[in-house]
N, C-alpha and C. Protein backbone atom coordinates (compact mmCIF):
# COMPACT_ATOMS: atom_id res chain seq x y z
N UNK A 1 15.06 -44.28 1.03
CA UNK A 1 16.14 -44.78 0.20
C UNK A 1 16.34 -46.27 0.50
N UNK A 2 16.79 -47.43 -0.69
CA UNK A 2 16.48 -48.45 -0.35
C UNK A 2 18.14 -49.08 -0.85
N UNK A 3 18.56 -49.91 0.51
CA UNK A 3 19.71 -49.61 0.26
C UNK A 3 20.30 -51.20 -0.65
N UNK A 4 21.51 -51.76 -1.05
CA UNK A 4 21.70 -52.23 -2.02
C UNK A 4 22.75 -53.41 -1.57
N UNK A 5 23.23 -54.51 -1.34
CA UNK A 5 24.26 -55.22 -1.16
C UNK A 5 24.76 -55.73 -2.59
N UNK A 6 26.01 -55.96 -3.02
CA UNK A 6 26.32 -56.36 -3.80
C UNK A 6 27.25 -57.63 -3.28
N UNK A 7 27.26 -58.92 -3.61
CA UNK A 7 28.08 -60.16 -3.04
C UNK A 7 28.85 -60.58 -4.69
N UNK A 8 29.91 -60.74 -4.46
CA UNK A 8 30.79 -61.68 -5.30
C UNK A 8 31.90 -62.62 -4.82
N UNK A 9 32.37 -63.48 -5.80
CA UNK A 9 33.25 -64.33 -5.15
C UNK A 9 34.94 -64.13 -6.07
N UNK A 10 35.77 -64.78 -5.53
CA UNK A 10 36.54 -64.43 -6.41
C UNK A 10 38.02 -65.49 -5.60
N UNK A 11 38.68 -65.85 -6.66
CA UNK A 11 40.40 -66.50 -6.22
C UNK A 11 41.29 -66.01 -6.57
N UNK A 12 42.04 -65.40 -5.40
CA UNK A 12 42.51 -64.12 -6.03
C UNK A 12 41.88 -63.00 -6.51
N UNK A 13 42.76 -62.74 -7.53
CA UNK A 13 41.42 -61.50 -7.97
C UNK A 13 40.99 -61.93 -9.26
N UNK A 14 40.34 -63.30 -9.54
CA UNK A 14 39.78 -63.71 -10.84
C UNK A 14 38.51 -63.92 -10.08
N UNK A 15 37.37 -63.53 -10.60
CA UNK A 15 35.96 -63.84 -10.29
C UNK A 15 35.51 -65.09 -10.56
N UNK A 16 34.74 -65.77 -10.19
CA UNK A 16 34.50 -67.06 -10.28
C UNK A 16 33.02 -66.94 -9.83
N UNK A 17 31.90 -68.05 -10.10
CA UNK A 17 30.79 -68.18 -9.75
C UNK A 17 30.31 -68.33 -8.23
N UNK A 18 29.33 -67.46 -7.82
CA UNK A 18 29.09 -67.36 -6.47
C UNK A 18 29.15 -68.91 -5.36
N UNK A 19 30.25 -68.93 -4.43
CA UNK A 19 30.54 -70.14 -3.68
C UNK A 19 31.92 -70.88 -3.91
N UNK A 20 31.64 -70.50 -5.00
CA UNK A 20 33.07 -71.38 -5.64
C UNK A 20 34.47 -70.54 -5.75
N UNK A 21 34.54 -69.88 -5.01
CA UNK A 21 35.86 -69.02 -4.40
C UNK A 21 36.18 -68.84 -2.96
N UNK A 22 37.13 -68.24 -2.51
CA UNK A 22 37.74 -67.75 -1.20
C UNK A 22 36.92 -66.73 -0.67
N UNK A 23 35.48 -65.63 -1.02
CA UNK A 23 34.87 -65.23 0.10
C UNK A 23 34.00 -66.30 0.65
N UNK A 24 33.98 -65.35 1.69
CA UNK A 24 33.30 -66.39 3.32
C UNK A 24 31.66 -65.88 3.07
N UNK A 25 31.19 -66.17 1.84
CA UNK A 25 29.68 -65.48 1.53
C UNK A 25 28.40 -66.00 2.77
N UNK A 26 28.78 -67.21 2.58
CA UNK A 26 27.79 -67.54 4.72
C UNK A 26 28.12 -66.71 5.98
N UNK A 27 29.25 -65.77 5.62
CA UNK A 27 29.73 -65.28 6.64
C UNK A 27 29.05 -63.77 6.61
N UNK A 28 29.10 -63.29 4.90
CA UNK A 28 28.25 -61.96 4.59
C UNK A 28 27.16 -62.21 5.28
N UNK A 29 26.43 -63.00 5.21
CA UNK A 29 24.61 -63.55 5.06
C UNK A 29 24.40 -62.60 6.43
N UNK A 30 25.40 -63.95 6.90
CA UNK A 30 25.07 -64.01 8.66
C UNK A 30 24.88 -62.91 8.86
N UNK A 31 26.10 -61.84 8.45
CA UNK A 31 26.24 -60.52 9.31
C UNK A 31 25.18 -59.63 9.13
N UNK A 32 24.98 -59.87 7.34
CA UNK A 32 23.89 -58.99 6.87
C UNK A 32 22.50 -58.95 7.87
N UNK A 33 22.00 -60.48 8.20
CA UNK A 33 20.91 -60.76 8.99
C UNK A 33 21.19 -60.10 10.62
N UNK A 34 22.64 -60.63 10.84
CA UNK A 34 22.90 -59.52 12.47
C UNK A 34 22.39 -58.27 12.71
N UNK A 35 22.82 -57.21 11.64
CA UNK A 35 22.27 -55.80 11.42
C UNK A 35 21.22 -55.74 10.88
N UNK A 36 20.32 -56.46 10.85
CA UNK A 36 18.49 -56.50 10.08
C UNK A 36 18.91 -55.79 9.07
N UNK A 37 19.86 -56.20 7.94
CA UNK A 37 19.73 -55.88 6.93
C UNK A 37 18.46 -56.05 6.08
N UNK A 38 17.67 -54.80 5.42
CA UNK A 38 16.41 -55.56 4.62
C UNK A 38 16.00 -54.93 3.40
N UNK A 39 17.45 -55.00 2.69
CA UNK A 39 17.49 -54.44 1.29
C UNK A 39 17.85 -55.37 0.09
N UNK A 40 18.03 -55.29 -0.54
CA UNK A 40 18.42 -55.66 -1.83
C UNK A 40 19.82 -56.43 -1.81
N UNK A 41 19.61 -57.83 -2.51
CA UNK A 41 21.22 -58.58 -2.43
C UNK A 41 21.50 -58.50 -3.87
N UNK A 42 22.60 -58.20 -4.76
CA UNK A 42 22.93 -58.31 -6.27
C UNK A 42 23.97 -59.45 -6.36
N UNK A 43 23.78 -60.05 -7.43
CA UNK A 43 25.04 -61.13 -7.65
C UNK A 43 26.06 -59.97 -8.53
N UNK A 44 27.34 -60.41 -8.23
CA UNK A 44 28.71 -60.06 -9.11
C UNK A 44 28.68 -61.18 -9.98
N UNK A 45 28.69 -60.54 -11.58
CA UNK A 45 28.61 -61.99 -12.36
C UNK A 45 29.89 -62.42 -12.70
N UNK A 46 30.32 -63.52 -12.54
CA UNK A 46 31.93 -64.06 -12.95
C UNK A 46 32.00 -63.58 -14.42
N UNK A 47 33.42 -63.56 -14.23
CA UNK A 47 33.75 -62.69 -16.04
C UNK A 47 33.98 -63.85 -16.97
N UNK A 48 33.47 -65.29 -16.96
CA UNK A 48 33.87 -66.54 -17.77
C UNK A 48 33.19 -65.84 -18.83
N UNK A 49 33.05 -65.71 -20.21
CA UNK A 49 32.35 -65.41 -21.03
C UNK A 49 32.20 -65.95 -21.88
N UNK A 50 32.80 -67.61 -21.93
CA UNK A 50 31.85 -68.51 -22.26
C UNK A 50 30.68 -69.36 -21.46
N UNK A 51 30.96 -68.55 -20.16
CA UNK A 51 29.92 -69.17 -19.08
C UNK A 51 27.92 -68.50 -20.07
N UNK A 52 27.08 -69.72 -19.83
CA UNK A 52 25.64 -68.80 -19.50
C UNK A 52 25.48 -68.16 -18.32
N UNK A 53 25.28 -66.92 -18.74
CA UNK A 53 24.60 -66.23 -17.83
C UNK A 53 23.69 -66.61 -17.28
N UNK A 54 22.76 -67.09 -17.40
CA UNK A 54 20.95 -67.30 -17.30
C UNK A 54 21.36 -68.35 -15.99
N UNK A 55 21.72 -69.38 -16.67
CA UNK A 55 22.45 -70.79 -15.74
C UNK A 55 23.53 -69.93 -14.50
N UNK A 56 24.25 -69.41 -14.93
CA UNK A 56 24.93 -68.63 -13.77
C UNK A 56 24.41 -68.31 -12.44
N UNK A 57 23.32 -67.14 -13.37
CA UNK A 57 22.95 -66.86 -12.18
C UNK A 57 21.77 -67.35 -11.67
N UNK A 58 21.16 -68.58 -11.98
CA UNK A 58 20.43 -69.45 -11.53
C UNK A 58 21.32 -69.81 -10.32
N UNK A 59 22.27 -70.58 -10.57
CA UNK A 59 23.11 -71.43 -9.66
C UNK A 59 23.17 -70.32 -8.15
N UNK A 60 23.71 -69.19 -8.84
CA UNK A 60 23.90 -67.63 -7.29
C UNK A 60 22.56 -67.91 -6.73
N UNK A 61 21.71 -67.59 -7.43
CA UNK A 61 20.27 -67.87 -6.43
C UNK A 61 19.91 -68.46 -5.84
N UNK A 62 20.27 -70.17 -6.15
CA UNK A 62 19.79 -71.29 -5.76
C UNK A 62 21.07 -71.12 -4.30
N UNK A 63 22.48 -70.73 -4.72
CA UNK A 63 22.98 -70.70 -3.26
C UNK A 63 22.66 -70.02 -2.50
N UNK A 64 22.34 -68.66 -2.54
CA UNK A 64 21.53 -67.89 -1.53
C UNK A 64 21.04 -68.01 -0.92
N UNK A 65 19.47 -68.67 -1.80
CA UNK A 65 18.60 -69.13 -1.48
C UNK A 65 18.58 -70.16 -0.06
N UNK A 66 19.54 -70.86 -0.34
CA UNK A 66 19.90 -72.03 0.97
C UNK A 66 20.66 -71.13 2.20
N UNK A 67 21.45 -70.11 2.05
CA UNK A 67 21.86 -69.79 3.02
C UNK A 67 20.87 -68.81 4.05
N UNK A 68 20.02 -68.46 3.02
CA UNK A 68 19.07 -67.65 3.61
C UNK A 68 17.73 -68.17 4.45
């Protein structure tokens, strides 16, 4: 079984694009890597819905990407 992380961000409880809110997502990473996490990371997509998606979640990746 292959297990699944899901990361989002959010102010308050309005979702916002990954980084650009109040979770401590460098802080997920870290921990995830503490426990040899070695599954699957999903972005939470912000609910802007005039946001692009595509561009969205480019941007989640590209932050990941650096923290990882």
């Amino acid at each position: 079984m292959r297990l699944s992380a899901r990361i989002g961000d959010r102010i308050g409880r309005r979702p916002v694009p990954l980084g650009q809110g109040e979770t401590n997502v460098p802080a997920i990473i870290e921990h995830l890597h503490q426990i040899g996490y070695t599954g699957w990371v999903s972005v939470e997509p912000s609910a802007n819905p005039l946001a692009d998606k595509f561009a969205s979640l480019a941007a989640a990746r590209q932050y990941l990407t650096a923290l990882i």
